[in-house]
Protein backbone atom coordinates (compact mmCIF):
# COMPACT_ATOMS: atom_id res chain seq x y z
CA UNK A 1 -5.72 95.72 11.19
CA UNK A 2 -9.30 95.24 11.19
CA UNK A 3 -9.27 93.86 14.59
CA UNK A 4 -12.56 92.59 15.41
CA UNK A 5 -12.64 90.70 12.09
CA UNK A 6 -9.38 89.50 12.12
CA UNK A 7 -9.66 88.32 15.74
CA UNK A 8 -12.72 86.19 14.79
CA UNK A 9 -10.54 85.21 11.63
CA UNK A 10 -8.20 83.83 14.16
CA UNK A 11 -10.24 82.13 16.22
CA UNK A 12 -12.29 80.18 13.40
CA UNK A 13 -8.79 79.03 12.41
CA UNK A 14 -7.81 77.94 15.83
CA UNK A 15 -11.30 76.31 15.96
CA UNK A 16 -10.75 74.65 12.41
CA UNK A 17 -7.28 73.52 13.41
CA UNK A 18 -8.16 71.96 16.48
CA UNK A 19 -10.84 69.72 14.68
CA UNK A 20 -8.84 68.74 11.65
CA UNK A 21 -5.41 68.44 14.14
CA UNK A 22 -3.36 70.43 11.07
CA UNK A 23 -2.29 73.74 10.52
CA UNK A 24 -4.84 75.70 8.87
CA UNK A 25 -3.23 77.65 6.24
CA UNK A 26 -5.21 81.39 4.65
CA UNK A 27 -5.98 79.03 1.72
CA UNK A 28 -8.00 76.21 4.20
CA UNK A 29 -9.61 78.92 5.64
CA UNK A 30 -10.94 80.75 2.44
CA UNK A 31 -11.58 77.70 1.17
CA UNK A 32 -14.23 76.78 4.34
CA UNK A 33 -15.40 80.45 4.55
CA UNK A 34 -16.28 80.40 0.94
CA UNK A 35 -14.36 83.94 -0.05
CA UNK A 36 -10.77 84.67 -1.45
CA UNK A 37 -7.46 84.40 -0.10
CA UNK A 38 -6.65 87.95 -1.07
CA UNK A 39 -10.62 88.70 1.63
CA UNK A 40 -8.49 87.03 4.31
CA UNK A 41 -5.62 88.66 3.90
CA UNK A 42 -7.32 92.05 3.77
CA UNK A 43 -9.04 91.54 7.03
CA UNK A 44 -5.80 90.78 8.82
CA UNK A 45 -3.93 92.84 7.80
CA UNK A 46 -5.99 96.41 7.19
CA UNK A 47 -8.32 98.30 9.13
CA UNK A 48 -11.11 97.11 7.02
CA UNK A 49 -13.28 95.11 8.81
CA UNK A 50 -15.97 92.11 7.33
CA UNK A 51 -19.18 94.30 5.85
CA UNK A 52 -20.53 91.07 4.67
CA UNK A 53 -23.49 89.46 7.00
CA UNK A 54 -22.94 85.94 5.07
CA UNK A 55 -19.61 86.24 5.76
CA UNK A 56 -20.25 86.74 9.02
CA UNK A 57 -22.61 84.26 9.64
CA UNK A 58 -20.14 81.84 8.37
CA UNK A 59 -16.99 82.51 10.65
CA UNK A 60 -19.31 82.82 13.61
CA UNK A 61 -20.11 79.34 12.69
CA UNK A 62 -16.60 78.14 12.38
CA UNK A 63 -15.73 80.03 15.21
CA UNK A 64 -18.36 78.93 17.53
CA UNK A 65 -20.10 82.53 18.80
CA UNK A 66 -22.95 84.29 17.58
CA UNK A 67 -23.11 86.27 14.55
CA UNK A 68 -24.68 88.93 16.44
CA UNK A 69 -21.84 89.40 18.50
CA UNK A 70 -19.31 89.70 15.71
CA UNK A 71 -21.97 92.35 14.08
CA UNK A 72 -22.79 94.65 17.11
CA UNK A 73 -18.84 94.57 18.10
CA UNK A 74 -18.42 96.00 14.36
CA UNK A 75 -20.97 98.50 14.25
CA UNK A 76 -20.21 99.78 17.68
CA UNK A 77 -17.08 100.61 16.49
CA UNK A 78 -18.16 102.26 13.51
CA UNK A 79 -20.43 104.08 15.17
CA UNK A 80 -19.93 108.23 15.07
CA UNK A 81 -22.56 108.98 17.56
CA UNK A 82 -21.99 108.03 21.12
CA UNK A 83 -25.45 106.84 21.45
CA UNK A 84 -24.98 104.75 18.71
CA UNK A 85 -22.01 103.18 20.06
CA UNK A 86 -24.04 102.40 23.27
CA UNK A 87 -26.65 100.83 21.84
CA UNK A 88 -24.59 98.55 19.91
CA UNK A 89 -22.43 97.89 22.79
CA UNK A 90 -25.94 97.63 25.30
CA UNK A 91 -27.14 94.80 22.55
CA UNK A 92 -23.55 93.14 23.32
CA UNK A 93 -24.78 92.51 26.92
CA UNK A 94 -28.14 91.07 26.05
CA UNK A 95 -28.49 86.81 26.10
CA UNK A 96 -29.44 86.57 22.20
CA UNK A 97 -25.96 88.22 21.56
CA UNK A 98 -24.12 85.59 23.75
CA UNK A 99 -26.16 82.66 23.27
CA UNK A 100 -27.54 82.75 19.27
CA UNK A 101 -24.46 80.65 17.84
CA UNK A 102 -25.83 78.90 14.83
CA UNK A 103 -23.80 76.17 14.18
């Protein structure tokens, strides 16, 4: 599965769930996210992971982290260069990664 997607997938439904007290269903969640229920299901259950900033932006919202963690985790594990990887993953350790959640 496209982990790293589908892992922030599962925590903007955990996050939705515990605000509206009721299971959130793929349907509730594609609905809030703004994409299809057939996007959802692809990014839990493939290796394909989110490619979509707006997308992004909007389950680090629901979610409650930044955007540019969800990104750099992605990229760093596209990466094919081993510097590339580390400078995705050094931007991981920097504040703005940790603390920029847009909400």
């Amino acid at each position: 599965m496209g982990d790293i997607t589908a892992r922030y997938l599962e925590q903007a439904r955990a996050k939705l769930s515990e605000k509206t007290g009721e299971k959130v269903t793929n349907y509730k969640l594609s609905q809030k996210l703004k994409i299809s229920q057939m996007a959802i299901s692809k990014y839990l259950n493939s290796d394909r992971e989110c490619d979509d900033d707006d997308i992004i932006f909007r389950i680090a919202q629901i979610a409650q982290v930044s955007p540019l963690e969800i990104i750099a985790k992605i990229h760093a594990k596209k990466a094919q260069s081993p510097e590339t990887k580390a400078l995705w993953s050094a931007l991981l350790s920097q504040p703005i990664a940790k603390d920029c959640i847009l909400c």
